[in-house]
C-alpha atoms as a PDB file:
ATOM      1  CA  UNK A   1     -74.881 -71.342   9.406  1.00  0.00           C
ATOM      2  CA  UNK A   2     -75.988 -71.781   6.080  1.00  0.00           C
ATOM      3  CA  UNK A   3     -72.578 -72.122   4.222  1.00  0.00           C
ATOM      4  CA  UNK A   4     -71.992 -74.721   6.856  1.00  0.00           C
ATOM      5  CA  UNK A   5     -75.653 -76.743   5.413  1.00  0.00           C
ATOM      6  CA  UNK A   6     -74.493 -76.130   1.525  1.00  0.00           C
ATOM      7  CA  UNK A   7     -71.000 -77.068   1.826  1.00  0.00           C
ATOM      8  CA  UNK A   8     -71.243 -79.698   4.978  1.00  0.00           C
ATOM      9  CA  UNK A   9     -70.982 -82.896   2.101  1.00  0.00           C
ATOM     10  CA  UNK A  10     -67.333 -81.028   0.684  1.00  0.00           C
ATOM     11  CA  UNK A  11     -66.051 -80.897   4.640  1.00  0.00           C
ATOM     12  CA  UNK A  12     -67.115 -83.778   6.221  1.00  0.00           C
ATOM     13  CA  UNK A  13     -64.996 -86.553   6.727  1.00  0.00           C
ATOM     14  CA  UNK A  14     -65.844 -89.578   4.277  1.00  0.00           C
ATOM     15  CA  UNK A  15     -67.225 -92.560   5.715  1.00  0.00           C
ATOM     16  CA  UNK A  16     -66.167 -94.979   2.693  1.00  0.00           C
ATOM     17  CA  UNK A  17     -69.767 -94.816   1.509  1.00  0.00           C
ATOM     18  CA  UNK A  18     -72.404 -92.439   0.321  1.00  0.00           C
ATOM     19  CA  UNK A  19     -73.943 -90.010   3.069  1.00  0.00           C
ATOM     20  CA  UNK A  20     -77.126 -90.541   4.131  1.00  0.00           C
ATOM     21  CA  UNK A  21     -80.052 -88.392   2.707  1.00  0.00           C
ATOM     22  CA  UNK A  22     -81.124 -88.281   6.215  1.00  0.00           C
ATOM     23  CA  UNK A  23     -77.980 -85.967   7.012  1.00  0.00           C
ATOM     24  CA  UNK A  24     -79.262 -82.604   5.173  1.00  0.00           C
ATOM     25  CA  UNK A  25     -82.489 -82.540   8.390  1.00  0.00           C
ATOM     26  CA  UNK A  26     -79.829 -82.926  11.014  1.00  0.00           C
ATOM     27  CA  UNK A  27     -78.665 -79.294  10.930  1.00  0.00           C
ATOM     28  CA  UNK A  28     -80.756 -76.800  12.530  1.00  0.00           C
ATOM     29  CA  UNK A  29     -83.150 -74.506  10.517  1.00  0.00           C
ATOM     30  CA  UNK A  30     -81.943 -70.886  10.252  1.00  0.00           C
ATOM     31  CA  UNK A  31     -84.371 -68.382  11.815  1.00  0.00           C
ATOM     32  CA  UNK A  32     -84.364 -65.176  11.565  1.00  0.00           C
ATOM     33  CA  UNK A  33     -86.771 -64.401  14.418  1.00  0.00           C
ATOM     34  CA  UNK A  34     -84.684 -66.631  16.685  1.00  0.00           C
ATOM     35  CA  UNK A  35     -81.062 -64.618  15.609  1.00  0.00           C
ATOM     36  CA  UNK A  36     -82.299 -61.261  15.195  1.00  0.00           C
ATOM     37  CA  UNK A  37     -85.268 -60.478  16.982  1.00  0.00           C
ATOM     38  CA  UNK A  38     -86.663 -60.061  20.337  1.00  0.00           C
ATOM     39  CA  UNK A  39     -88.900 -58.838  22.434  1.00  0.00           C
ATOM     40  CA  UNK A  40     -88.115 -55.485  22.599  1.00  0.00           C
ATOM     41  CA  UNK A  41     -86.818 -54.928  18.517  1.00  0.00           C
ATOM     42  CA  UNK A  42     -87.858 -52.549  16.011  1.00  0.00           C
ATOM     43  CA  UNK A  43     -87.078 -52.243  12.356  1.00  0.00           C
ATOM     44  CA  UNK A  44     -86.563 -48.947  10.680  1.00  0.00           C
ATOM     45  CA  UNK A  45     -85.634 -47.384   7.488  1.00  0.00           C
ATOM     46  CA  UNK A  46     -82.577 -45.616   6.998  1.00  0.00           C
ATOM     47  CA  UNK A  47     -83.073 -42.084   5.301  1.00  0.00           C
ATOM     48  CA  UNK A  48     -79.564 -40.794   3.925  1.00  0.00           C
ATOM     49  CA  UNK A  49     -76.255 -41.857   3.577  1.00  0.00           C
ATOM     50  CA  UNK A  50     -74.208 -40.322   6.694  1.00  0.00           C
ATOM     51  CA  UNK A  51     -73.712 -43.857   7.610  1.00  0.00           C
ATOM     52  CA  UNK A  52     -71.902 -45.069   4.566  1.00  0.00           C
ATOM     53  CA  UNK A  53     -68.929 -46.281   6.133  1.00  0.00           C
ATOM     54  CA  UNK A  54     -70.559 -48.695   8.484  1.00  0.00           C
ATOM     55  CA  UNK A  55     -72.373 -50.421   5.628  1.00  0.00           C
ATOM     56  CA  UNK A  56     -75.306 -48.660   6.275  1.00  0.00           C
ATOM     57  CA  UNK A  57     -77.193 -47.022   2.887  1.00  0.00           C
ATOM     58  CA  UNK A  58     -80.056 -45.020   1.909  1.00  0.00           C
ATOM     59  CA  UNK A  59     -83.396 -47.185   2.209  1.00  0.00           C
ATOM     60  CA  UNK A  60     -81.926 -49.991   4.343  1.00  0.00           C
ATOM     61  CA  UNK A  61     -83.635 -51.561   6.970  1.00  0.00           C
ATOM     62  CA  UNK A  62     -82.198 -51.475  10.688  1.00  0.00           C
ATOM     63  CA  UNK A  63     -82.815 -53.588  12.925  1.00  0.00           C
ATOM     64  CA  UNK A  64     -83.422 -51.671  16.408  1.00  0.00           C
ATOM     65  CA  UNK A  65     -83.015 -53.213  19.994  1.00  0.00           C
ATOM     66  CA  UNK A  66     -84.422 -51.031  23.040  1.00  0.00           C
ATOM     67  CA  UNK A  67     -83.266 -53.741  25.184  1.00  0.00           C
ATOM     68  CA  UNK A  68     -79.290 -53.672  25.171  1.00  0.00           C
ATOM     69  CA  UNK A  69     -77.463 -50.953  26.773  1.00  0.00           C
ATOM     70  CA  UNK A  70     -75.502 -48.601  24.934  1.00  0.00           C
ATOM     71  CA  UNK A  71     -71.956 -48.770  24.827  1.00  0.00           C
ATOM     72  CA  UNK A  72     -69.664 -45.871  23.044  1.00  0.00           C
ATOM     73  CA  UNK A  73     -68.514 -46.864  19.142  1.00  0.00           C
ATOM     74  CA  UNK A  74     -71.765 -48.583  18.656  1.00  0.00           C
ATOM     75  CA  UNK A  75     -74.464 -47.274  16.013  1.00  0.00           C
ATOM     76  CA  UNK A  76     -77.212 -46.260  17.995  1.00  0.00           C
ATOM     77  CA  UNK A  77     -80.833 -44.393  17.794  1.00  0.00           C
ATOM     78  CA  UNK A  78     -81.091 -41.230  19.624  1.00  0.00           C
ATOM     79  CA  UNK A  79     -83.987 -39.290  20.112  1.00  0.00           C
ATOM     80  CA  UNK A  80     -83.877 -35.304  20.429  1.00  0.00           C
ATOM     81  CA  UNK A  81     -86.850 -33.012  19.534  1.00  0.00           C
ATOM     82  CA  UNK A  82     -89.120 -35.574  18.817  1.00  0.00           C
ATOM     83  CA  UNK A  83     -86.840 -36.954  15.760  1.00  0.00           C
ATOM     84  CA  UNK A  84     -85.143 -39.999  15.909  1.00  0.00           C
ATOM     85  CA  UNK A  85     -81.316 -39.920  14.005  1.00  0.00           C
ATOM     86  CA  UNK A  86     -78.825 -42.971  13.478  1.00  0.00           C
ATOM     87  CA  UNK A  87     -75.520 -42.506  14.573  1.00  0.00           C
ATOM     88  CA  UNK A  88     -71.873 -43.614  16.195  1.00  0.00           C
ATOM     89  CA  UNK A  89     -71.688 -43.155  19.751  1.00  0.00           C
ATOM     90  CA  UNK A  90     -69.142 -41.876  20.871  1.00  0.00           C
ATOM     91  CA  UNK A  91     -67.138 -39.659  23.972  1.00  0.00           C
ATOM     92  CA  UNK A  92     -64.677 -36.802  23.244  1.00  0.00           C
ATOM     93  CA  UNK A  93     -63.492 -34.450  25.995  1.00  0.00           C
ATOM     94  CA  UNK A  94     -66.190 -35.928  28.408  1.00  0.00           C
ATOM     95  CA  UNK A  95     -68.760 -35.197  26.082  1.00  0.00           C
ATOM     96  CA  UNK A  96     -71.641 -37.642  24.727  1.00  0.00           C
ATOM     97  CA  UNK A  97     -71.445 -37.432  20.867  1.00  0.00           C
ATOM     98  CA  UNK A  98     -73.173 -38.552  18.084  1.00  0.00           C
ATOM     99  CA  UNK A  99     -71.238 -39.413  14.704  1.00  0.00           C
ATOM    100  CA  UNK A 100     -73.372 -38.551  11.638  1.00  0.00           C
ATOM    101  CA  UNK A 101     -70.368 -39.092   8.599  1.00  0.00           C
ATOM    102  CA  UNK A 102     -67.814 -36.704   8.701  1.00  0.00           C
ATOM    103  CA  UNK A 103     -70.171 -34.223  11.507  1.00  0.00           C
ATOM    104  CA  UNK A 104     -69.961 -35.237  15.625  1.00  0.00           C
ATOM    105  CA  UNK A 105     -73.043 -33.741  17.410  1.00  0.00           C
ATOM    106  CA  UNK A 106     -72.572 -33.274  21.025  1.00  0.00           C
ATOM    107  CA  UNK A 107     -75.876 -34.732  22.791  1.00  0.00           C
ATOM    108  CA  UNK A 108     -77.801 -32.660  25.320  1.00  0.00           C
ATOM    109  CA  UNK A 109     -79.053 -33.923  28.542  1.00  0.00           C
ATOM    110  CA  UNK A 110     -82.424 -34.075  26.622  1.00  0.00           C
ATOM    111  CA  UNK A 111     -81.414 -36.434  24.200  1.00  0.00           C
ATOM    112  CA  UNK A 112     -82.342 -39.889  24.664  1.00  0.00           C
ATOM    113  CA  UNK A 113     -79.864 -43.237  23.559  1.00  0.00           C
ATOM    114  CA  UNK A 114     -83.218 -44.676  22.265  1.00  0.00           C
ATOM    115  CA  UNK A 115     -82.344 -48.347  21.133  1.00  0.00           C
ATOM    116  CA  UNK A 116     -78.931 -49.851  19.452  1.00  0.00           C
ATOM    117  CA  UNK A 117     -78.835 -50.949  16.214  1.00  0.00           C
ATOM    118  CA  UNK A 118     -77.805 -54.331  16.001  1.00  0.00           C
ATOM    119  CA  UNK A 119     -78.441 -55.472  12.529  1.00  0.00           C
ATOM    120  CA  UNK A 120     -78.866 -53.529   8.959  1.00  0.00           C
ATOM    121  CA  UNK A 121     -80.533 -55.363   6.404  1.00  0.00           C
ATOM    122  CA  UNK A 122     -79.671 -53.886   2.850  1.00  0.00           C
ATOM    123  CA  UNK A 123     -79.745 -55.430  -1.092  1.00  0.00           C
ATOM    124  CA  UNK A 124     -76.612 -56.046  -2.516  1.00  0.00           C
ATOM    125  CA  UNK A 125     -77.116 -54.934  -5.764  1.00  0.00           C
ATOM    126  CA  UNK A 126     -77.258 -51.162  -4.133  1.00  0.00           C
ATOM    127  CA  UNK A 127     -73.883 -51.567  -2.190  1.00  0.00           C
ATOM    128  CA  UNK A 128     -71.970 -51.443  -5.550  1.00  0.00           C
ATOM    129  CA  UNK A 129     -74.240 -48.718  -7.374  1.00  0.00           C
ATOM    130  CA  UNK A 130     -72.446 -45.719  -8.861  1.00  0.00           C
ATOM    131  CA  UNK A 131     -69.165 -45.247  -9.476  1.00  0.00           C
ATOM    132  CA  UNK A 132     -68.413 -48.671  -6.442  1.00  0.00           C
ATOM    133  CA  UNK A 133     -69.160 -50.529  -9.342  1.00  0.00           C
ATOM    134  CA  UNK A 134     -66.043 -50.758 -11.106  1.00  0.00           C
ATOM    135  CA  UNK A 135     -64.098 -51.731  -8.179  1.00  0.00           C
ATOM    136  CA  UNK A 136     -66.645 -54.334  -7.497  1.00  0.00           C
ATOM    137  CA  UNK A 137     -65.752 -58.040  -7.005  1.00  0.00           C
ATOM    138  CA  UNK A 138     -66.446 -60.069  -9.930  1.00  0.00           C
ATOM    139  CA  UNK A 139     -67.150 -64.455 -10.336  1.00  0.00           C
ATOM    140  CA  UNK A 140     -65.050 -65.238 -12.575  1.00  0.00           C
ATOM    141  CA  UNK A 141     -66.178 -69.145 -12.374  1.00  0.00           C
ATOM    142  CA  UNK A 142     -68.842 -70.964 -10.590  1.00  0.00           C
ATOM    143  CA  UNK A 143     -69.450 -74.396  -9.602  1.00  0.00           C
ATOM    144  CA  UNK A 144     -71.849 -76.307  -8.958  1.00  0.00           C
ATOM    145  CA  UNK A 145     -71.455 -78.342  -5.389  1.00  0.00           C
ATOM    146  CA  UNK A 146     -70.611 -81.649  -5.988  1.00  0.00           C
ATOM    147  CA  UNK A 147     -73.894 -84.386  -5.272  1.00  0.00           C
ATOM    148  CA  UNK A 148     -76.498 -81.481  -5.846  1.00  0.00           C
ATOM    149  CA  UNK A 149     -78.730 -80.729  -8.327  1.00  0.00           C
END
């Protein structure tokens, strides 16, 4: 929604005059406590990095919803033995399992699908660290968007 507000003068259709300054308050705000939380959300910090390959990285944040039911090859918070771990959910042979990088831990009937994680909040700069950095994309070029400042 926010590319759409920066780059809404470049796609709109021209009028054969300016656009009105009045145009740039007609687009909603962007809220983050509208689009990612509710009622029954909690944010944690991922410890780790056995969730690497769904974007998820040591130190980020996830945001944690107790309120949606859990469905199998979501990421999801289960608690066992009074710890809470992050994982895939997933079913093999019948069996509840939970996906921790290259391990699958079969749950027990004491372990608890405590929320699904429906957001991960991470810094950018730390997705590329290491030896990711090489490959990383580079800007070549920028522009400035015509008619700002």
């Amino acid at each position: 929604m926010l590319i759409w507000n920066v780059c809404s003068n470049i796609v709109a259709p021209r009028t054969g005059s300016w656009p009105s300054p009045a145009q740039d308050y007609l687009a909603e705000a962007v809220s983050l406590d509208r689009e990612v939380l509710s009622g029954s959300t909690f944010v944690m910090r991922a410890v780790g990095d056995g969730l690497v390959e769904f974007g998820i990285h040591d130190g980020d944040r996830l945001v944690v919803d107790r309120g949606v039911d859990a469905a199998l090859g979501q990421v999801v918070v289960v608690e066992a033995a009074g710890e809470r771990v992050a994982g895939l959910y997933r079913q093999t042979l019948g069996r509840r399992m939970l996906t921790i990088g290259a391990v699958d831990w079969p749950l027990t009937d004491e372990a608890l699908v405590w929320g699904v994680v429906t957001h991960c909040v991470h810094r950018l700069t730390r997705a590329f660290a290491g030896e990711a950095a090489a490959n990383a994309p580079r800007i070549v070029s920028a522009r400035r968007f015509p008619g700002r400042k």
